[in-house]
PDB file of N, CA and C in Angstrom:
ATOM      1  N   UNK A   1      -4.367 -43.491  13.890  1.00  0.00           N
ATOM      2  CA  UNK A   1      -4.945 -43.616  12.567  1.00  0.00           C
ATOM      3  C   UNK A   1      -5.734 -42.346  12.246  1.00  0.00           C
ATOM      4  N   UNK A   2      -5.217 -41.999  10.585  1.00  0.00           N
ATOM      5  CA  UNK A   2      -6.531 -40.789  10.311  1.00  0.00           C
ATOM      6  C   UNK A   2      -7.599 -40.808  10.259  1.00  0.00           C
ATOM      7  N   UNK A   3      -8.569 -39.692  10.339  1.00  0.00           N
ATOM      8  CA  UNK A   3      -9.688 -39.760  10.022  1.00  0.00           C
ATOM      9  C   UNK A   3      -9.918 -40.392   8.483  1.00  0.00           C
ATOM     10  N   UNK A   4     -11.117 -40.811   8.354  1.00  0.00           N
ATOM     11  CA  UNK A   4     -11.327 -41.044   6.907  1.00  0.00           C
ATOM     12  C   UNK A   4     -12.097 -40.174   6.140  1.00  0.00           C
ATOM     13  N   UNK A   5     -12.827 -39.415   7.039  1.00  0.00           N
ATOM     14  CA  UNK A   5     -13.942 -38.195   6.593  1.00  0.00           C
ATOM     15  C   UNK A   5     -13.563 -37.282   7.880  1.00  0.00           C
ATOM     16  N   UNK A   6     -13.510 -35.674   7.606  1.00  0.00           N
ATOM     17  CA  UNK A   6     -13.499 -34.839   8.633  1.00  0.00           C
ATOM     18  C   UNK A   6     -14.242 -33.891   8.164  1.00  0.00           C
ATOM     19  N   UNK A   7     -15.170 -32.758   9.391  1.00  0.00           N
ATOM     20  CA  UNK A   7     -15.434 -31.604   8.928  1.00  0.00           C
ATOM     21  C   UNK A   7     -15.137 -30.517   9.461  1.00  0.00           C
ATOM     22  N   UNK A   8     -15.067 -30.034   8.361  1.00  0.00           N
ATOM     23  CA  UNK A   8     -14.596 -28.262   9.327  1.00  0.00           C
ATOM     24  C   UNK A   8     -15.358 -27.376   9.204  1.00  0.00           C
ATOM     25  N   UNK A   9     -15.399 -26.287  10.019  1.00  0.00           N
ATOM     26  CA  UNK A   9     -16.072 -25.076   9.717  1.00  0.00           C
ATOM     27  C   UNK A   9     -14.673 -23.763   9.717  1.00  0.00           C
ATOM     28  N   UNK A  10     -15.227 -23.128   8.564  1.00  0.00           N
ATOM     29  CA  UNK A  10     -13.623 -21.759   8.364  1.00  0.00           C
ATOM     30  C   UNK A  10     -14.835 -20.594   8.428  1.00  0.00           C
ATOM     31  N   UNK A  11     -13.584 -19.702   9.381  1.00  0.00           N
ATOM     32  CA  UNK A  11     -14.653 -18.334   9.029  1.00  0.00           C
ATOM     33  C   UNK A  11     -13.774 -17.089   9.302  1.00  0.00           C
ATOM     34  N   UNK A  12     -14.265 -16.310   8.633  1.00  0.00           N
ATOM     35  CA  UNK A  12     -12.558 -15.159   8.416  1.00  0.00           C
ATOM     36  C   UNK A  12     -13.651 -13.811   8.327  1.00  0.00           C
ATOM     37  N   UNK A  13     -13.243 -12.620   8.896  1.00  0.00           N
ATOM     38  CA  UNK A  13     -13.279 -11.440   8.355  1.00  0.00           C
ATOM     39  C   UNK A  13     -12.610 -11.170   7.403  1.00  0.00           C
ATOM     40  N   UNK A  14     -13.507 -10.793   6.173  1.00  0.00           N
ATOM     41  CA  UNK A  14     -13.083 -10.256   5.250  1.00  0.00           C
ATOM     42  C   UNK A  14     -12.489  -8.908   4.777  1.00  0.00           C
ATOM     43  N   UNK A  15     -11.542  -8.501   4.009  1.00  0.00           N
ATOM     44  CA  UNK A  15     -10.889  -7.143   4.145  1.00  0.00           C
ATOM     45  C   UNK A  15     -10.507  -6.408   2.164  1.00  0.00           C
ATOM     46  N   UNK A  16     -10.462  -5.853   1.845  1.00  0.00           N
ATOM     47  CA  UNK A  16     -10.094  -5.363   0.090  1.00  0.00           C
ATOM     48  C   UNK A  16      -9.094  -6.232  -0.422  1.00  0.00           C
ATOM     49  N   UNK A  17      -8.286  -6.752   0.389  1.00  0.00           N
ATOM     50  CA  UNK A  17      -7.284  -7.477  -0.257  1.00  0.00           C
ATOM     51  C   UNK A  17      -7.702  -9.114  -0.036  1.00  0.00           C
ATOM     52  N   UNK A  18      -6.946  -9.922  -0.690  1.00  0.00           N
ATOM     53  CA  UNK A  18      -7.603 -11.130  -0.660  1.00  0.00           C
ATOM     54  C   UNK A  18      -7.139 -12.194   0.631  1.00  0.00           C
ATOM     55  N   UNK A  19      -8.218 -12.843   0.839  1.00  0.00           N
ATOM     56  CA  UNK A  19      -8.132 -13.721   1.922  1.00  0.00           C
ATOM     57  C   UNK A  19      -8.120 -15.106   1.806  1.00  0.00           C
ATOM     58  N   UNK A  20      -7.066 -15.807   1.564  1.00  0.00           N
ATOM     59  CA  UNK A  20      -7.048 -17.130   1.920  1.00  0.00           C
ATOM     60  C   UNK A  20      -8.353 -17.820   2.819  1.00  0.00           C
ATOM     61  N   UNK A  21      -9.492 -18.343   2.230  1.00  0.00           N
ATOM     62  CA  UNK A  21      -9.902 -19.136   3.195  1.00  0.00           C
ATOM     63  C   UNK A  21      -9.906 -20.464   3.423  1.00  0.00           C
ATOM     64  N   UNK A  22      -9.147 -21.382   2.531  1.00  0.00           N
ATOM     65  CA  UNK A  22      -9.104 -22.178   2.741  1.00  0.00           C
ATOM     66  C   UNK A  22      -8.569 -22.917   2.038  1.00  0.00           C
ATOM     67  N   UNK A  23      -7.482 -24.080   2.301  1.00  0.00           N
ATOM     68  CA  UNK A  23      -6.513 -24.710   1.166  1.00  0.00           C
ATOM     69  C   UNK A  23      -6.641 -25.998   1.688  1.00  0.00           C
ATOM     70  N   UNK A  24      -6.561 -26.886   0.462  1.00  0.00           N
ATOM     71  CA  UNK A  24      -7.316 -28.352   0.551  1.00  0.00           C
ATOM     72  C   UNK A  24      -5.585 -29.146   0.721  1.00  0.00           C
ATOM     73  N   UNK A  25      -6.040 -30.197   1.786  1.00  0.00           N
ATOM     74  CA  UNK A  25      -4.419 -30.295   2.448  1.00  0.00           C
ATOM     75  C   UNK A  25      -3.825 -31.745   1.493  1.00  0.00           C
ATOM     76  N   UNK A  26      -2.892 -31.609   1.479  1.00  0.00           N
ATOM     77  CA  UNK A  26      -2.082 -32.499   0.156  1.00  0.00           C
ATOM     78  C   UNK A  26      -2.827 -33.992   0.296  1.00  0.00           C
ATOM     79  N   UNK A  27      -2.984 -34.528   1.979  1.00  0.00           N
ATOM     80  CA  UNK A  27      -3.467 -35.898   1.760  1.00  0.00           C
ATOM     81  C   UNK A  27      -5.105 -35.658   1.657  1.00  0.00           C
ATOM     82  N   UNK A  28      -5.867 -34.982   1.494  1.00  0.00           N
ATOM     83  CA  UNK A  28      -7.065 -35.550   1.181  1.00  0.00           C
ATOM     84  C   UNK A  28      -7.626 -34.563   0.470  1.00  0.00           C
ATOM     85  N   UNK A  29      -8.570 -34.884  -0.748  1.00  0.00           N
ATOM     86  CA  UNK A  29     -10.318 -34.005  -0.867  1.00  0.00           C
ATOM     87  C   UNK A  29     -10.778 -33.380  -0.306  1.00  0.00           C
ATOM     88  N   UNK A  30     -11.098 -31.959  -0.713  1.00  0.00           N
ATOM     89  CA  UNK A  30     -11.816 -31.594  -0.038  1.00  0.00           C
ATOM     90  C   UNK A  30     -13.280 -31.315  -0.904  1.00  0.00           C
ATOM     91  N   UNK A  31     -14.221 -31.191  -0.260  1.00  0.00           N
ATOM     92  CA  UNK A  31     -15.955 -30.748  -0.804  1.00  0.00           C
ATOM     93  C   UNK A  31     -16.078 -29.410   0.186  1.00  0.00           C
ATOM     94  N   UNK A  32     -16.115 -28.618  -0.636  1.00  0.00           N
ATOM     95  CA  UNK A  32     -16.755 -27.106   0.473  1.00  0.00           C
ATOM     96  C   UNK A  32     -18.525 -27.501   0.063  1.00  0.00           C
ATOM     97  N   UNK A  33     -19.081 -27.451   0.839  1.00  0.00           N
ATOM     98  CA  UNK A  33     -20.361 -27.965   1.202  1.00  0.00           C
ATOM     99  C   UNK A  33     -21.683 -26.796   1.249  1.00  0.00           C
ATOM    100  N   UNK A  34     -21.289 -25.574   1.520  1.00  0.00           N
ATOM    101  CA  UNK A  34     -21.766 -24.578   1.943  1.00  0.00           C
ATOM    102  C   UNK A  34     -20.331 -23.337   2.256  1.00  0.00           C
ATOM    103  N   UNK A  35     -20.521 -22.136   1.228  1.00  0.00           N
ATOM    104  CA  UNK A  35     -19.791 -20.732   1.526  1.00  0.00           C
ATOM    105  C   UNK A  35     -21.291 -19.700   1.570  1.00  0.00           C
ATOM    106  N   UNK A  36     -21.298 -19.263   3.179  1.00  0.00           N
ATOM    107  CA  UNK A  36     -22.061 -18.198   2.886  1.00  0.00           C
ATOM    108  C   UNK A  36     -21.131 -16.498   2.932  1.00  0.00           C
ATOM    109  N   UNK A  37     -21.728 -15.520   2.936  1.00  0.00           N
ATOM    110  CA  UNK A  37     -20.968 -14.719   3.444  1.00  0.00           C
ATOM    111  C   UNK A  37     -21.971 -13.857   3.847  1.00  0.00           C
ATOM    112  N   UNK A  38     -21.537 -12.759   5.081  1.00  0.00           N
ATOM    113  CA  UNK A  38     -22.576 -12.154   5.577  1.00  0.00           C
ATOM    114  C   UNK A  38     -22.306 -10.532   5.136  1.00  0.00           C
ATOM    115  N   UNK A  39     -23.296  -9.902   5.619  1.00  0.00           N
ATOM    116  CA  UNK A  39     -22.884  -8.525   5.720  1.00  0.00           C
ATOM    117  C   UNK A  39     -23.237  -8.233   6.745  1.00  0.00           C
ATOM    118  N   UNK A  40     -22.261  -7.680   7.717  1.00  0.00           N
ATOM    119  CA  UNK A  40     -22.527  -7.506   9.248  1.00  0.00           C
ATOM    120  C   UNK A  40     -22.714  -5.529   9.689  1.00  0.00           C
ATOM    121  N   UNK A  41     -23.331  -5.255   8.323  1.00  0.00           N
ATOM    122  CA  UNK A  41     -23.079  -3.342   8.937  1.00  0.00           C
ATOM    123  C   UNK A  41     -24.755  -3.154   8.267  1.00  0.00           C
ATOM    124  N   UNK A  42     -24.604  -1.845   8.158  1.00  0.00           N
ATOM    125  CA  UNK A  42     -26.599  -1.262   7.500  1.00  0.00           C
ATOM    126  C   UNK A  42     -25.997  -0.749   6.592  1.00  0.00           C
ATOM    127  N   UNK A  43     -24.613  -1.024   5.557  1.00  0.00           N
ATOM    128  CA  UNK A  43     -24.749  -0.834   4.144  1.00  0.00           C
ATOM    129  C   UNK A  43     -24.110  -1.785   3.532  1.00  0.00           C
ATOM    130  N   UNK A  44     -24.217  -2.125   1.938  1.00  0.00           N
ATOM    131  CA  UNK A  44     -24.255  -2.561   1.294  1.00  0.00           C
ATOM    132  C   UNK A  44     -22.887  -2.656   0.964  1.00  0.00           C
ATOM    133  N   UNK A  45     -22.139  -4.086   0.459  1.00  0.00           N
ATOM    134  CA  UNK A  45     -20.846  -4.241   0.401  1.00  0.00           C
ATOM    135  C   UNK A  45     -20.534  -5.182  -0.922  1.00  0.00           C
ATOM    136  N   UNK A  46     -19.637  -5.261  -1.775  1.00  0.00           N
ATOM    137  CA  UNK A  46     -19.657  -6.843  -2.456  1.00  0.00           C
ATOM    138  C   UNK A  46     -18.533  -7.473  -1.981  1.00  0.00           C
ATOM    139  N   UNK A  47     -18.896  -9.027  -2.474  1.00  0.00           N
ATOM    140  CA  UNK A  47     -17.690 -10.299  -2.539  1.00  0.00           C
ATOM    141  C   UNK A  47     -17.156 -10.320  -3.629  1.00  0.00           C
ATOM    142  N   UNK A  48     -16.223 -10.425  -3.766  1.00  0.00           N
ATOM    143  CA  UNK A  48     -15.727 -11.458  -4.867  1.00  0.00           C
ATOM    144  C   UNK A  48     -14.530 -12.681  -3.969  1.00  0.00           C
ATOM    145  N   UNK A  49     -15.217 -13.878  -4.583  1.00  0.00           N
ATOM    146  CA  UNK A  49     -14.921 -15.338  -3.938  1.00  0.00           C
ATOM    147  C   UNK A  49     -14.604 -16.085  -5.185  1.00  0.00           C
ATOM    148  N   UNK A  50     -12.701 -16.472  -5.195  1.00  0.00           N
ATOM    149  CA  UNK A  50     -11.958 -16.716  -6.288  1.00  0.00           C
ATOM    150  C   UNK A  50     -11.509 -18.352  -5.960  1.00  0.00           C
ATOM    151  N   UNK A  51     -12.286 -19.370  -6.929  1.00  0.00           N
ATOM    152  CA  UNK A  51     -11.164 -20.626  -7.152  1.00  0.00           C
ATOM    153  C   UNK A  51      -9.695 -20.999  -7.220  1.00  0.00           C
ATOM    154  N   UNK A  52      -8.144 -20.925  -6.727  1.00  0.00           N
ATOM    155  CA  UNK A  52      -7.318 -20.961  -7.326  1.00  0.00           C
ATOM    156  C   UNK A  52      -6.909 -22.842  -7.801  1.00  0.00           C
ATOM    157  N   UNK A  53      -6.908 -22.764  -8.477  1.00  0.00           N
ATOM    158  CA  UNK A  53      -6.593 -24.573  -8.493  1.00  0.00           C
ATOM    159  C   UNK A  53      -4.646 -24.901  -8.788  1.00  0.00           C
ATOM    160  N   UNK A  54      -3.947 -23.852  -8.621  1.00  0.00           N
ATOM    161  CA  UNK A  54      -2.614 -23.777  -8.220  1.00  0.00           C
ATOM    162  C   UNK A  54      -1.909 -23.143  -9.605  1.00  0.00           C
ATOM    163  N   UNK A  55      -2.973 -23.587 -10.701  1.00  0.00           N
ATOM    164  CA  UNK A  55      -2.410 -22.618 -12.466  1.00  0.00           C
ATOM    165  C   UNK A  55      -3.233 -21.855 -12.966  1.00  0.00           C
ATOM    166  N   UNK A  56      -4.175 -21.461 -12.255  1.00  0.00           N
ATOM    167  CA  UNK A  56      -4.941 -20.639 -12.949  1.00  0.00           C
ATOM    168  C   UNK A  56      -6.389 -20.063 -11.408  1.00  0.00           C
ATOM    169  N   UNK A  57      -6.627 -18.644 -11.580  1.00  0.00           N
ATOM    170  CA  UNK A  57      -7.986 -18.513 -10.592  1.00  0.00           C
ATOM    171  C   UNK A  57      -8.902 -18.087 -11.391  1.00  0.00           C
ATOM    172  N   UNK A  58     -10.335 -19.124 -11.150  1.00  0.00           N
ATOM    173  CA  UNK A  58     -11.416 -18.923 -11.205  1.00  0.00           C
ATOM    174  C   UNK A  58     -12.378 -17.669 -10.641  1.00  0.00           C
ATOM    175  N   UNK A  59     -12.768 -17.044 -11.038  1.00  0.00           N
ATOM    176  CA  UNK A  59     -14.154 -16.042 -10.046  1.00  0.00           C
ATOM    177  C   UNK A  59     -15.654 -17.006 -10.117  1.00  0.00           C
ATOM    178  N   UNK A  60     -15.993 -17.309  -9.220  1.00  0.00           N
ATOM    179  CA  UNK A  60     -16.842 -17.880  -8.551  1.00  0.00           C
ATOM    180  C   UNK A  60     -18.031 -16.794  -8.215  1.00  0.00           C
ATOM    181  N   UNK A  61     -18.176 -15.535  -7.851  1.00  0.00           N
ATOM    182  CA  UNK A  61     -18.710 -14.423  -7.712  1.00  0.00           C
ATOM    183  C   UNK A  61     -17.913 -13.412  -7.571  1.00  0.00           C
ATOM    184  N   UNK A  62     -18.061 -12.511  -8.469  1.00  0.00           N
ATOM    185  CA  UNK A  62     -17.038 -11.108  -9.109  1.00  0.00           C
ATOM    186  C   UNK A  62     -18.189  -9.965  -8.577  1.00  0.00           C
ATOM    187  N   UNK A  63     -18.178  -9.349  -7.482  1.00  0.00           N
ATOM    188  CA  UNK A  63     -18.313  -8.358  -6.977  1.00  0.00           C
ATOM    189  C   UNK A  63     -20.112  -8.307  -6.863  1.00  0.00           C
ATOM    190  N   UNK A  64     -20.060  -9.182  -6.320  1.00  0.00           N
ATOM    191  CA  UNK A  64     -21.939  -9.803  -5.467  1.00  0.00           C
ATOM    192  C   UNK A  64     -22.159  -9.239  -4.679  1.00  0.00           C
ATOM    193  N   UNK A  65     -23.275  -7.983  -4.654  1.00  0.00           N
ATOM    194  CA  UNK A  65     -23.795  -7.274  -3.605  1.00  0.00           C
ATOM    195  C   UNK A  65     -24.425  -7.928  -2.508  1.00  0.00           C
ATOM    196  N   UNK A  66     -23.634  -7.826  -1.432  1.00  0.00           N
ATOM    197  CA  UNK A  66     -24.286  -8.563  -0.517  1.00  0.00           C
ATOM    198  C   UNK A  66     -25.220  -7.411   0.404  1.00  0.00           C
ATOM    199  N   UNK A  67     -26.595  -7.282   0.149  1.00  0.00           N
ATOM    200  CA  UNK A  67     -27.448  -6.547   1.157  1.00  0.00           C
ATOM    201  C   UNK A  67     -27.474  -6.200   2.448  1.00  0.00           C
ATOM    202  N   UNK A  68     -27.295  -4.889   3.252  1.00  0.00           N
ATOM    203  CA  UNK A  68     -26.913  -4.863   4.754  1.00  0.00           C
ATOM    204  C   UNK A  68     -27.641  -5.773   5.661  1.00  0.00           C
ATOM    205  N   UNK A  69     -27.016  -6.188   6.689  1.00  0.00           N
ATOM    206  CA  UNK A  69     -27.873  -7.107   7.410  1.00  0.00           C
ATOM    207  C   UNK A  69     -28.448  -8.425   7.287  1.00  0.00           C
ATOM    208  N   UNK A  70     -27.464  -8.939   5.852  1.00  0.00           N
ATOM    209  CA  UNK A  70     -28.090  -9.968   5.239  1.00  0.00           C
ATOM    210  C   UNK A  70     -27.112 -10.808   5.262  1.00  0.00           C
ATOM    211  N   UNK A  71     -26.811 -12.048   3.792  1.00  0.00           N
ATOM    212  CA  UNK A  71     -26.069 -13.077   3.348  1.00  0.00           C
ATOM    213  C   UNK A  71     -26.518 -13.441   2.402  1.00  0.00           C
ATOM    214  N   UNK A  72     -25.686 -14.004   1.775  1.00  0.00           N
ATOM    215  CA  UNK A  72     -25.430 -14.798   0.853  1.00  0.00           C
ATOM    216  C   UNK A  72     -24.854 -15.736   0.112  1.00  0.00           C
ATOM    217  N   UNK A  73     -25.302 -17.015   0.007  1.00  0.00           N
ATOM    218  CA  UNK A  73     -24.531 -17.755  -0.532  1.00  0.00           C
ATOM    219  C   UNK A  73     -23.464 -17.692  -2.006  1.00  0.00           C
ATOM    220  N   UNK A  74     -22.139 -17.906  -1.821  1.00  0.00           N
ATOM    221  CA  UNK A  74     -21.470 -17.460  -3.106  1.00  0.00           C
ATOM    222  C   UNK A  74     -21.479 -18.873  -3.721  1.00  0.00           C
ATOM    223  N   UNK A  75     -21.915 -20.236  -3.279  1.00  0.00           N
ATOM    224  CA  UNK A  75     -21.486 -21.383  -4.239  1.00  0.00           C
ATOM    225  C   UNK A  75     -23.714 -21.610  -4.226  1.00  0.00           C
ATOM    226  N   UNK A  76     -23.680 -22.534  -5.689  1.00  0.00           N
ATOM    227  CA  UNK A  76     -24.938 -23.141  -5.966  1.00  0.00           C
ATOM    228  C   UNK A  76     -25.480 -24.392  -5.698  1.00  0.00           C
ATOM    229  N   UNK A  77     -23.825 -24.846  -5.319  1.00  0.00           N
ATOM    230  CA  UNK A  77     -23.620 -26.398  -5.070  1.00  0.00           C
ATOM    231  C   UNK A  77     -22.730 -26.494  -4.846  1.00  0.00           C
ATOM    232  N   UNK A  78     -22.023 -27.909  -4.282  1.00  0.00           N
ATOM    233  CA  UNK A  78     -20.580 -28.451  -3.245  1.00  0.00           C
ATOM    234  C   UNK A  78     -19.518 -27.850  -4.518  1.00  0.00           C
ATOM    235  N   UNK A  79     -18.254 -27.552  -4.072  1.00  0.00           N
ATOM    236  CA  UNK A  79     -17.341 -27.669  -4.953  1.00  0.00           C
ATOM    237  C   UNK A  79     -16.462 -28.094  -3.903  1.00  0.00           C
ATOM    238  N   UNK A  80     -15.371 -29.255  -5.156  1.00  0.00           N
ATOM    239  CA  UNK A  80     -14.511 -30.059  -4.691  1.00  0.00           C
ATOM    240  C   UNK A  80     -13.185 -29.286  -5.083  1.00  0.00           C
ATOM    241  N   UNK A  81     -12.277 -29.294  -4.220  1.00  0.00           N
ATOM    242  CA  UNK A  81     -10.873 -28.522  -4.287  1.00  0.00           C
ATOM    243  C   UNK A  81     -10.007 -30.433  -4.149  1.00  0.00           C
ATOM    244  N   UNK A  82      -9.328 -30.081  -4.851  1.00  0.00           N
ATOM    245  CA  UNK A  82      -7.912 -31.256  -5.031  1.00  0.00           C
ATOM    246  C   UNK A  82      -6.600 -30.880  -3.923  1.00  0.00           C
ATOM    247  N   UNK A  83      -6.036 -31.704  -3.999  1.00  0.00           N
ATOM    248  CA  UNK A  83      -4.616 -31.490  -2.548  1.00  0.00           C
ATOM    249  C   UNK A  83      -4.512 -29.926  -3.247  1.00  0.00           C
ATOM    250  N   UNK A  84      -3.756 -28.916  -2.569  1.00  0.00           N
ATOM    251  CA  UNK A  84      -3.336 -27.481  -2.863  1.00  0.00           C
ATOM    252  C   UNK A  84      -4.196 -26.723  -3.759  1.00  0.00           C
ATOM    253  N   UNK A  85      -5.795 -26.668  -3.783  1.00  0.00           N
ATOM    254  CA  UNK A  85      -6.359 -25.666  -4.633  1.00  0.00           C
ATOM    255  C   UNK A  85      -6.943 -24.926  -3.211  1.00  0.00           C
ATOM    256  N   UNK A  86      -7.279 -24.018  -3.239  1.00  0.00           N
ATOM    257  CA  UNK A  86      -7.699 -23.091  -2.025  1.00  0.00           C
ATOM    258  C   UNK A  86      -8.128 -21.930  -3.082  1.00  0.00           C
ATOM    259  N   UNK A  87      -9.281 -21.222  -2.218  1.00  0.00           N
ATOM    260  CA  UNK A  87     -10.276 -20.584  -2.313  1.00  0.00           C
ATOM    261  C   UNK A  87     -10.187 -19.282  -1.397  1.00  0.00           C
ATOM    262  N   UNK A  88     -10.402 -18.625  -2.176  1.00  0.00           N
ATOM    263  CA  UNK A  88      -9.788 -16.906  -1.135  1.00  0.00           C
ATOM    264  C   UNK A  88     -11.095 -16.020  -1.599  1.00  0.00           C
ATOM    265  N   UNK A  89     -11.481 -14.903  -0.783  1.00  0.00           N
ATOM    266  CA  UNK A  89     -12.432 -13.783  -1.194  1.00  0.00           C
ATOM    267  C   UNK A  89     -12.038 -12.494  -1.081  1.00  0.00           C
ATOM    268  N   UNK A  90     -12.769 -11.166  -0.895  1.00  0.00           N
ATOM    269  CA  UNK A  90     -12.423 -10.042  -0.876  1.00  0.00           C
ATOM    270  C   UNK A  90     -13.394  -9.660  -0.620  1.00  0.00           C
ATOM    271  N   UNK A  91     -13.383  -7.847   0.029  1.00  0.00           N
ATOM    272  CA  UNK A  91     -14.538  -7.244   0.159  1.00  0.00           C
ATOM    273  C   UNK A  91     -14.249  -5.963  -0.406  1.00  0.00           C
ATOM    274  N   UNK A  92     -15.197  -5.296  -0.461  1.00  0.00           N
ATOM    275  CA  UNK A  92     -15.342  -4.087  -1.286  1.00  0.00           C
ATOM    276  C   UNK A  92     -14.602  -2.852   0.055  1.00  0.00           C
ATOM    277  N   UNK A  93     -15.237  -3.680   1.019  1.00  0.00           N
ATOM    278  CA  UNK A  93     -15.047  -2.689   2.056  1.00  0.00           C
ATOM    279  C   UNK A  93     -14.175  -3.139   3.306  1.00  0.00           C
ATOM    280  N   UNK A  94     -13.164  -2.483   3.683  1.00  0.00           N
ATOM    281  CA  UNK A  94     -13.003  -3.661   5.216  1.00  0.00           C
ATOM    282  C   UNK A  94     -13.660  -3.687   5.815  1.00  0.00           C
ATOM    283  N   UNK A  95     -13.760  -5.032   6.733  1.00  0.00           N
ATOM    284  CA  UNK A  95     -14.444  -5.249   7.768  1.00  0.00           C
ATOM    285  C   UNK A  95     -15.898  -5.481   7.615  1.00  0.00           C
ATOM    286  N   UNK A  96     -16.613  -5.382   6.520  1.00  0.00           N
ATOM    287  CA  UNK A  96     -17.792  -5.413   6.305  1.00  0.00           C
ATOM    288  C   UNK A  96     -18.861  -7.060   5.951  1.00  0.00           C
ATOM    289  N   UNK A  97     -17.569  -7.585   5.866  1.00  0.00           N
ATOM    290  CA  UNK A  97     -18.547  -9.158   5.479  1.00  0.00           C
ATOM    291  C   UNK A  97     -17.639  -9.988   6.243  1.00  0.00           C
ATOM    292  N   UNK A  98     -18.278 -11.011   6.721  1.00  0.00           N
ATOM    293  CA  UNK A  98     -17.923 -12.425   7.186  1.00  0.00           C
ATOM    294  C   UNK A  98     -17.879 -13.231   6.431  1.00  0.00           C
ATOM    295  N   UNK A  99     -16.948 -14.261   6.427  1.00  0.00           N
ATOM    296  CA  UNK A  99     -17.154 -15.771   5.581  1.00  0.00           C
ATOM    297  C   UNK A  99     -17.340 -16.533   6.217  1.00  0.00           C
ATOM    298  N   UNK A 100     -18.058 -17.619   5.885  1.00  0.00           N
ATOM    299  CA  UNK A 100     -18.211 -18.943   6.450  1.00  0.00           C
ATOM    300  C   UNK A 100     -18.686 -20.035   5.831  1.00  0.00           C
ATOM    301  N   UNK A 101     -17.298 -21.161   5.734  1.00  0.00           N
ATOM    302  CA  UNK A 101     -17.233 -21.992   5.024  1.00  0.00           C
ATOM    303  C   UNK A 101     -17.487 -23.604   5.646  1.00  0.00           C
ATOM    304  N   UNK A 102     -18.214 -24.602   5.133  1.00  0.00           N
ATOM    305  CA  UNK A 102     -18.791 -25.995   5.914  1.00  0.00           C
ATOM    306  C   UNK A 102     -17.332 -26.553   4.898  1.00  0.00           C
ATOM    307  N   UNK A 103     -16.817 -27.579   5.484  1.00  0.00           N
ATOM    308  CA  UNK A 103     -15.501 -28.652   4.610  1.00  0.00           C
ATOM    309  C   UNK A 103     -15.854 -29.818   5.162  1.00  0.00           C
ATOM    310  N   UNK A 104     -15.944 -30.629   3.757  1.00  0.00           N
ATOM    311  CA  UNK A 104     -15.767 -31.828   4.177  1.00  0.00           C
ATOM    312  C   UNK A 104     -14.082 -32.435   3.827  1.00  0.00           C
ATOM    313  N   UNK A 105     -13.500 -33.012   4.604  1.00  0.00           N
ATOM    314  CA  UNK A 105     -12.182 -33.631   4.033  1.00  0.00           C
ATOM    315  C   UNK A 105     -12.290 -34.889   4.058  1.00  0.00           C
ATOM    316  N   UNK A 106     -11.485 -35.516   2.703  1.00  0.00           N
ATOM    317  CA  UNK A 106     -11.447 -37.335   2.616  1.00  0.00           C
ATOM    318  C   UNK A 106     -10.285 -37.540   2.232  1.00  0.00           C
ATOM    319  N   UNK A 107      -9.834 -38.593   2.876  1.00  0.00           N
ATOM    320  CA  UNK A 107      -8.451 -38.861   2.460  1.00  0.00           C
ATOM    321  C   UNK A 107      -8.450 -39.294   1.127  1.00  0.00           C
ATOM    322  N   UNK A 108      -7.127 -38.929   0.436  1.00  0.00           N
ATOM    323  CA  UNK A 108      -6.900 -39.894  -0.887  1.00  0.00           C
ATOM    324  C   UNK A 108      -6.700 -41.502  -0.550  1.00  0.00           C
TER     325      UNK A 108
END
C-alpha cells in the first residue's frame, strides 16, 4: 500500500542553464514547503526559480541576488504543483548556488 503523505528533500547544483528540480508525480499533490537556495562562493550570484504548470512558466524570482556566503528563500509561502507541473531554476553563474527543496506529496 502507498503512502498517503510523503516527504522529500531535492537538492541540485545549480548551473546557467535550467534545472529541473522537481516534478510533481501524476498520482499525487505536491506542496513545496520550503525552496531555499544558497550561495556557496565570496561572490555574489542570482536565481531565477521558474513555475512550469505544463502550458505556460511562471518566474517566481527573475534574477534574485543571492549574497556570498548566504541564502535565500525564493518562495513566501507553500506552493502546490498538480500531477506534471515541476519547478526548475538557474544561476547566473555555474556552480555557484545550491537548491534545496522540503516536498510534501499526497495522493489524489
Amino acid at each position: 500500500m502507498a503512502n498517503l503523505n510523503l516527504f522529500r528533500n531535492v537538492t541540485a547544483n545549480l548551473v546557467t542553464t535550467n534545472t529541473t528540480l522537481y516534478t510533481a508525480p501524476v498520482t499525487s499533490t505536491s506542496i513545496i514547503l520550503m525552496a531555499q537556495i544558497t550561495n556557496i562562493t565570496t561572490s555574489s550570484a542570482n536565481v531565477t526559480f521558474v513555475l512550469n504548470n505544463v502550458s505556460a512558466n511562471t518566474e517566481l524570482a527573475l534574477n534574485l541576488s543571492v549574497p556570498p556566503n548566504d541564502a535565500v528563500n525564493v518562495l513566501t509561502g507553500k506552493l502546490v504543483l498538480q500531477n506534471g507541473h515541476s519547478v526548475y531554476a538557474s544561476a547566473s553563474v555555474n556552480n555557484t548556488l545550491k537548491a534545496t527543496l522540503s516536498v510534501l506529496e499526497t495522493l489524489n
